[in-house]
N, C-alpha and C. Protein backbone atom coordinates (compact mmCIF):
# COMPACT_ATOMS: atom_id res chain seq x y z
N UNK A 1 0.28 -7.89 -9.89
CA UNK A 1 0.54 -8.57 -8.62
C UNK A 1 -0.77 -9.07 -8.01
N UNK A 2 -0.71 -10.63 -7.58
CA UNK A 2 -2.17 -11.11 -6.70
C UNK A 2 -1.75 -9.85 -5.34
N UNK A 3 -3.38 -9.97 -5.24
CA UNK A 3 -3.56 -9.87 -3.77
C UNK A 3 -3.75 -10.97 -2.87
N UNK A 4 -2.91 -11.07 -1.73
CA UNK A 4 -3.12 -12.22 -1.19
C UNK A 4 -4.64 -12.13 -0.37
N UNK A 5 -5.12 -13.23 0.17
CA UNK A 5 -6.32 -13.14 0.53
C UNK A 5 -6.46 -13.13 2.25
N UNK A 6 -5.46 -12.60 2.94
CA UNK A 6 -5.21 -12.97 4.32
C UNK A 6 -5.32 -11.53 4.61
N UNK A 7 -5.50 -11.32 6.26
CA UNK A 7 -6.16 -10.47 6.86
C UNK A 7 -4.87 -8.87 6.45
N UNK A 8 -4.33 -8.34 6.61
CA UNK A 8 -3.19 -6.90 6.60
C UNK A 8 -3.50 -6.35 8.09
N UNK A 9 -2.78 -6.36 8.68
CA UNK A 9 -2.59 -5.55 9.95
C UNK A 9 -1.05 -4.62 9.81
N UNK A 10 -1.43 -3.16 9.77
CA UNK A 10 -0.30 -2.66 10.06
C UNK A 10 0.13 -2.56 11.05
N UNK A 11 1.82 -2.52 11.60
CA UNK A 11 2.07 -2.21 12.76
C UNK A 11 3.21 -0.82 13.05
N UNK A 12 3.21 0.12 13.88
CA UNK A 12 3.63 1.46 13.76
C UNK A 12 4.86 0.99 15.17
N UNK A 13 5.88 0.39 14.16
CA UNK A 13 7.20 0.31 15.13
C UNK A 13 8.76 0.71 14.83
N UNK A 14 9.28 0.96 15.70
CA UNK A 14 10.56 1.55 14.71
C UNK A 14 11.70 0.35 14.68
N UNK A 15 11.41 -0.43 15.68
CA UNK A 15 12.30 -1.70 15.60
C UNK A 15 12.48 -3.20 15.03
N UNK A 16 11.41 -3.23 14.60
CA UNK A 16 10.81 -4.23 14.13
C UNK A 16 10.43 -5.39 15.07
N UNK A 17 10.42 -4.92 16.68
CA UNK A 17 10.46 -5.76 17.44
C UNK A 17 9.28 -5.80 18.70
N UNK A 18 9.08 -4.27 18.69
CA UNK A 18 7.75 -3.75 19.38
C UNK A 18 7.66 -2.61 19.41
N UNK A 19 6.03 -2.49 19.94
CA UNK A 19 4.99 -1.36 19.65
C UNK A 19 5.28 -0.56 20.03
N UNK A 20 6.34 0.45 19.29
CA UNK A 20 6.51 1.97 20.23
C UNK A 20 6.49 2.89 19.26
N UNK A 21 5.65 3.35 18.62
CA UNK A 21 5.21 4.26 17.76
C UNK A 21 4.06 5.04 18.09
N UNK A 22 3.47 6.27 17.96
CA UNK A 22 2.59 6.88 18.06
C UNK A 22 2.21 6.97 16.57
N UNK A 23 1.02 6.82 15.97
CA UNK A 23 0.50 7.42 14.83
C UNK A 23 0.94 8.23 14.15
N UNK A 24 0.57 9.16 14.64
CA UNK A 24 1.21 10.95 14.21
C UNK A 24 2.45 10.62 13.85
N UNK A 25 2.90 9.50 14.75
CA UNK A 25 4.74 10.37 14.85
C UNK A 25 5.88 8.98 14.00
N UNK A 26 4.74 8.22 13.32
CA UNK A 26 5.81 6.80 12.99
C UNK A 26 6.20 6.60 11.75
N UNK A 27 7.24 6.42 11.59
CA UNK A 27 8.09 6.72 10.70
C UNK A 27 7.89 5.14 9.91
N UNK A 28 7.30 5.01 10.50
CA UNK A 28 7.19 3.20 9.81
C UNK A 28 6.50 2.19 10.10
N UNK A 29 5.51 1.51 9.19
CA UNK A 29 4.57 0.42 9.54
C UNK A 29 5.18 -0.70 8.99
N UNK A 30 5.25 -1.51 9.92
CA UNK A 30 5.77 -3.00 9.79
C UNK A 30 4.33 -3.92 9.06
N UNK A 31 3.90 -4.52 8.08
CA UNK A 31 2.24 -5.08 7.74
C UNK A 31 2.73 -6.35 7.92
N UNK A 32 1.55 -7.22 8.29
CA UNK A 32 1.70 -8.26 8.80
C UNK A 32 0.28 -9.09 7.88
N UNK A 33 0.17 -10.18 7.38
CA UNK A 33 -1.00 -10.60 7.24
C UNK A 33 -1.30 -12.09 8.12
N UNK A 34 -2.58 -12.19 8.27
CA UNK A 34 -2.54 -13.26 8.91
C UNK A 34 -3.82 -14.42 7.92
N UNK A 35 -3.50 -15.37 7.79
CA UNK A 35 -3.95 -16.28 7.38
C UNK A 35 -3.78 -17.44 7.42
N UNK A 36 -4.19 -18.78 6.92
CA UNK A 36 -4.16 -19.71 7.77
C UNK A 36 -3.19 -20.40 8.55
N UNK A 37 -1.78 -20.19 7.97
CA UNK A 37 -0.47 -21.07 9.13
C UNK A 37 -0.11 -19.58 9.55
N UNK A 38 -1.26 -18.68 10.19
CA UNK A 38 -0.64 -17.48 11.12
C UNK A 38 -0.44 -16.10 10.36
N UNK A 39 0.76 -15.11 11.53
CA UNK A 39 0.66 -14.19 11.04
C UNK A 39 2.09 -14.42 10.06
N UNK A 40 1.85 -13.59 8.86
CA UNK A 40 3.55 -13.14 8.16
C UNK A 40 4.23 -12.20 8.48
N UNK A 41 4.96 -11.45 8.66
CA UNK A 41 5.72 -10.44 8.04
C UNK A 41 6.23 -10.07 6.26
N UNK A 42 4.97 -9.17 5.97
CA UNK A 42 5.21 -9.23 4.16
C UNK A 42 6.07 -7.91 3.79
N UNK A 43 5.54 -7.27 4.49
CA UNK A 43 6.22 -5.28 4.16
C UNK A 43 6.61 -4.86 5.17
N UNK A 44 7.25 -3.43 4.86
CA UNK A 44 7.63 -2.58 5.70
C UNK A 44 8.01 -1.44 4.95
N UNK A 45 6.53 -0.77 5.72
CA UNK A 45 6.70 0.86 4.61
C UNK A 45 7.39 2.20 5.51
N UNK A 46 7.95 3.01 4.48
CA UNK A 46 8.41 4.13 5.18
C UNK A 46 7.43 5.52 5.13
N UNK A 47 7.07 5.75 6.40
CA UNK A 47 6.04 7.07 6.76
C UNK A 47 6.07 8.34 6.56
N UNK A 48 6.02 9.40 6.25
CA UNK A 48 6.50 10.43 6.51
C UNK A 48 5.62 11.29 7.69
N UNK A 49 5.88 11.55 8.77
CA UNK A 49 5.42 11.91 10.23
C UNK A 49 4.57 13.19 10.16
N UNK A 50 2.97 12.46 10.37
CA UNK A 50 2.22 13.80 10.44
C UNK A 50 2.75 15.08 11.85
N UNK A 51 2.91 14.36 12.70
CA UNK A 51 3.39 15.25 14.21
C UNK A 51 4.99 15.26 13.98
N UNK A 52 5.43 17.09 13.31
CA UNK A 52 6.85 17.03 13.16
C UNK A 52 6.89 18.37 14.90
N UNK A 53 6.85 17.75 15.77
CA UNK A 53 6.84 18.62 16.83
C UNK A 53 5.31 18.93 17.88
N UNK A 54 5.27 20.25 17.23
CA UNK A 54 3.92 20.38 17.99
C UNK A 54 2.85 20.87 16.73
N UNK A 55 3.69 21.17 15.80
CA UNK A 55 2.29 21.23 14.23
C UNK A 55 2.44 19.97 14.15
N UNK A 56 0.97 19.82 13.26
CA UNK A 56 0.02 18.71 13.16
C UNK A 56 -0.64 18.71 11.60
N UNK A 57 -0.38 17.85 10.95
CA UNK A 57 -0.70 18.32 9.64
C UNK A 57 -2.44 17.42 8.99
N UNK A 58 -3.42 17.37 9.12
CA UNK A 58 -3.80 16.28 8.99
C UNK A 58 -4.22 16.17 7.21
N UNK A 59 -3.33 16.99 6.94
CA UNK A 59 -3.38 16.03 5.32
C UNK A 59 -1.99 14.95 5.09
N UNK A 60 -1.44 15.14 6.46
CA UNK A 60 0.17 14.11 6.46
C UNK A 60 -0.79 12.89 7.22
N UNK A 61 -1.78 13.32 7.61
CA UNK A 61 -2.44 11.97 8.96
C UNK A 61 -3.34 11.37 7.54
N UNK A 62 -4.02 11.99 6.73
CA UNK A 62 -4.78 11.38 5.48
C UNK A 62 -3.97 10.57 5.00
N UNK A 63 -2.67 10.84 4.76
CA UNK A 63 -1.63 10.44 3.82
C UNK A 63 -1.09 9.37 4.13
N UNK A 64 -1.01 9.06 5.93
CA UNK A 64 -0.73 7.96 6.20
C UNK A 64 -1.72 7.01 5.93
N UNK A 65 -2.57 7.56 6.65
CA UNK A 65 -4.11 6.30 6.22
C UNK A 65 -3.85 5.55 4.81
N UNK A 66 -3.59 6.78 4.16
CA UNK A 66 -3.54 6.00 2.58
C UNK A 66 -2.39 4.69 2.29
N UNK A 67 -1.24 5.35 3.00
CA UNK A 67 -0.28 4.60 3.14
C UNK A 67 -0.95 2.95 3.75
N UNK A 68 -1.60 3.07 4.59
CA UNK A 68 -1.97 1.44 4.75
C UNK A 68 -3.06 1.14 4.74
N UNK A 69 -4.03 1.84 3.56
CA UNK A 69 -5.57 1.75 3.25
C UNK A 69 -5.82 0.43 3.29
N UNK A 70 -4.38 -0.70 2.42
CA UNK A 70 -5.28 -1.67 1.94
C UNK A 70 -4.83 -2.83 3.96
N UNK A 71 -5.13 -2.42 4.70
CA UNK A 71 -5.01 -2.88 6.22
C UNK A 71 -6.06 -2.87 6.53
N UNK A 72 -6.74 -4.00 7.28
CA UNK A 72 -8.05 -3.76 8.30
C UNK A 72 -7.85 -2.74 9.66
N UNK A 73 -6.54 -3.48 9.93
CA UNK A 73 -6.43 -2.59 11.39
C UNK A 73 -4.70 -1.99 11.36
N UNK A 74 -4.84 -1.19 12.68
CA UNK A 74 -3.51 -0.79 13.12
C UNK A 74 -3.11 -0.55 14.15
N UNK A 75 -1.75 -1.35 14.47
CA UNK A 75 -1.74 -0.93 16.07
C UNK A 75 -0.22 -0.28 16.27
N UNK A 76 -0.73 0.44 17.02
CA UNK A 76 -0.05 1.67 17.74
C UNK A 76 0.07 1.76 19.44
N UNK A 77 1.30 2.70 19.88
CA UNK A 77 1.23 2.84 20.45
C UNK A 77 -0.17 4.05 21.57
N UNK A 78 0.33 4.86 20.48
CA UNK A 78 -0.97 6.34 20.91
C UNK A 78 -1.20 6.45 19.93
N UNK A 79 -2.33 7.16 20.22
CA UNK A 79 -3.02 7.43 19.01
C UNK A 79 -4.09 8.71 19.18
N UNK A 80 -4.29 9.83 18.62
CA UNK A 80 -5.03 10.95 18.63
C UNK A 80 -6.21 10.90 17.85
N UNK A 81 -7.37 11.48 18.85
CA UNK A 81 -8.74 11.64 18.38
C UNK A 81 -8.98 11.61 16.47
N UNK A 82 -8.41 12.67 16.06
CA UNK A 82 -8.08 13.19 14.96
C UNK A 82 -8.51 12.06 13.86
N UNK A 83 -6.52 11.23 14.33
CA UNK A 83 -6.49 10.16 14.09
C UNK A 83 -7.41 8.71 13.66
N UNK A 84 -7.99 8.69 14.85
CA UNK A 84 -8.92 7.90 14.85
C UNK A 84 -9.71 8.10 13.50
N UNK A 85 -10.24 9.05 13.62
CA UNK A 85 -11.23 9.46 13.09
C UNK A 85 -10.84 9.30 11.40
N UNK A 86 -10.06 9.86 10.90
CA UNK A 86 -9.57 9.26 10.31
C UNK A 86 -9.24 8.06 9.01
N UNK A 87 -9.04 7.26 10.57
CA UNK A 87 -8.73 5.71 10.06
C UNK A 87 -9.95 4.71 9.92
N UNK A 88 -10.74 4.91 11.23
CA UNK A 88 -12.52 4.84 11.10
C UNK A 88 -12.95 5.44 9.92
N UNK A 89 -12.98 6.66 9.00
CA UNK A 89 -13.46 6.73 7.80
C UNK A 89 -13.14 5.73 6.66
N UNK A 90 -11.84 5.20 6.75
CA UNK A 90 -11.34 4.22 6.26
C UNK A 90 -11.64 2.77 6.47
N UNK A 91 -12.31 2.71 7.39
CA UNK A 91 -12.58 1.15 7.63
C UNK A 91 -11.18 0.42 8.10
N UNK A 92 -10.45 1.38 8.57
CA UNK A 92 -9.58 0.74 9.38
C UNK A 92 -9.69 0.92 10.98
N UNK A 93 -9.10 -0.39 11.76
CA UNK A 93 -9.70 -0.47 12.94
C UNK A 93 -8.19 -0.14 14.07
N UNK A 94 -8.33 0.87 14.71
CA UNK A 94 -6.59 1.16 15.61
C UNK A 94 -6.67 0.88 16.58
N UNK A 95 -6.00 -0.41 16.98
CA UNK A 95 -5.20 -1.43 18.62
C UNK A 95 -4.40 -0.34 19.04
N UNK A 96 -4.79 0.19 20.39
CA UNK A 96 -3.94 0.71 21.10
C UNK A 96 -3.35 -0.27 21.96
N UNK A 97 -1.63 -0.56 21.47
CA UNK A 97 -1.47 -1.79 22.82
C UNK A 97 0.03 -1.52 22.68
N UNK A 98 0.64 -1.76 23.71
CA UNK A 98 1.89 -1.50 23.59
C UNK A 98 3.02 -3.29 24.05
N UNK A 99 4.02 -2.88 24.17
CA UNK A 99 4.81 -4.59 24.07
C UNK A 99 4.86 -5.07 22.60
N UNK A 100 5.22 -6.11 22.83
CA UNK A 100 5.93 -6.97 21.36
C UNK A 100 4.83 -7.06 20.81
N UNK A 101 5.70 -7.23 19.20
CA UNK A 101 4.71 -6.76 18.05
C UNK A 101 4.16 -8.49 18.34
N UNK A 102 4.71 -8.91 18.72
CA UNK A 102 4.51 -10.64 18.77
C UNK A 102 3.37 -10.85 19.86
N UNK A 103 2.96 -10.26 20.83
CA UNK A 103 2.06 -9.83 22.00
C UNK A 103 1.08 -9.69 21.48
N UNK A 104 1.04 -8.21 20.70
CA UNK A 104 0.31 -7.22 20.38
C UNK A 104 -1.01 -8.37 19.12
N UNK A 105 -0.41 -8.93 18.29
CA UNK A 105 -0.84 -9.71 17.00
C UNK A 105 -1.29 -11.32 17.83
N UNK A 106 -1.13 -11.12 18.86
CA UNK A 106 -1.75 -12.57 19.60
C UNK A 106 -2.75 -11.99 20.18
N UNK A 107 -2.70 -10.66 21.08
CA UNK A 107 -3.97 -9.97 21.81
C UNK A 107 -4.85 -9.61 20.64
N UNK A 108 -4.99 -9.39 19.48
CA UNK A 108 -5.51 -9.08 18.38
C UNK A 108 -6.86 -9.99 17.90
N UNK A 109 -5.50 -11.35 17.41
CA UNK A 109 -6.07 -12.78 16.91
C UNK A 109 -7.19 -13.28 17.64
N UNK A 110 -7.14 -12.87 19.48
CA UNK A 110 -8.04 -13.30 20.37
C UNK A 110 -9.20 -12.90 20.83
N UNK A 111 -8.94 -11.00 20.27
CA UNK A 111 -10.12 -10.08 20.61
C UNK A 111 -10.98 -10.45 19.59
N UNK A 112 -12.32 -9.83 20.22
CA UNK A 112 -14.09 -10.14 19.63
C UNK A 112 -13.35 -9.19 18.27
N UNK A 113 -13.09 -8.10 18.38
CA UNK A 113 -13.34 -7.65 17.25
C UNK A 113 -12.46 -7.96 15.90
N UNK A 114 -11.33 -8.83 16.30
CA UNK A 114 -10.71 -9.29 15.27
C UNK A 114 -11.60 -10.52 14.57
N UNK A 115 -12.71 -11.04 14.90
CA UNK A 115 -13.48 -11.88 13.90
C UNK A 115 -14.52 -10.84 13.01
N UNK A 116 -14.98 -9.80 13.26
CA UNK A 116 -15.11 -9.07 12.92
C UNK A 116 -14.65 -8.40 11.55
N UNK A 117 -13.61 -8.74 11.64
CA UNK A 117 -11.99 -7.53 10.56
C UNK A 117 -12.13 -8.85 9.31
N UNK A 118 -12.46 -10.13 9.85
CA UNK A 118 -12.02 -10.67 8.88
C UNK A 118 -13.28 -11.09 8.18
């Protein structure tokens, strides 16, 4: 399979419609790439939830990372120190922003640090 050559942004939503996922707790990243006529919708992976309550597993929080290694960034609703940390070892970058995934991927496209990602 090519790799396409456009940016991967995961997104941690359960609706496919907006940002209401916490890290820890999302059962699902919507990936999005963006390249030149915009963003796509290409995937949609299923998570298995590092935060099942109040344990915290962080070889389930590694596991996600892995799950969307090949992503520059990710946006979420919350997101834990841990976390971060993390996804920053990875060279992945986490948007805390909440509202439409359609919002969220325009506030993105516009921030300094999305020229950066690409």
């Amino acid at each position: 399979m090519g790799q396409g050559m456009g940016l991967k942004i995961a997104v941690a939503s359960s609706d496919d419609i907006s940002v209401n996922e916490h890290f820890g707790r999302a059962k699902r990243f919507v990936i999005y790439e963006f390249d030149a006529g915009g963003w796509q919708r290409i995937d949609s992976r299923d998570n298995q939830p590092a935060c099942a309550g109040q344990e915290h597993s962080d070889d389930l929080l590694e596991r996600t990372a892995e799950l969307i290694a090949d992503c520059r960034a990710v946006v979420i609703d919350q997101i834990g120190s841990t976390a971060v940390d993390v996804l920053v070892a990875r060279r992945i970058v986490p948007f805390m922003l909440s509202g439409s995934i359609e919002e969220a991927l325009a506030t993105i496209e516009s921030s300094k640090r999305f020229i950066s990602l690409k």
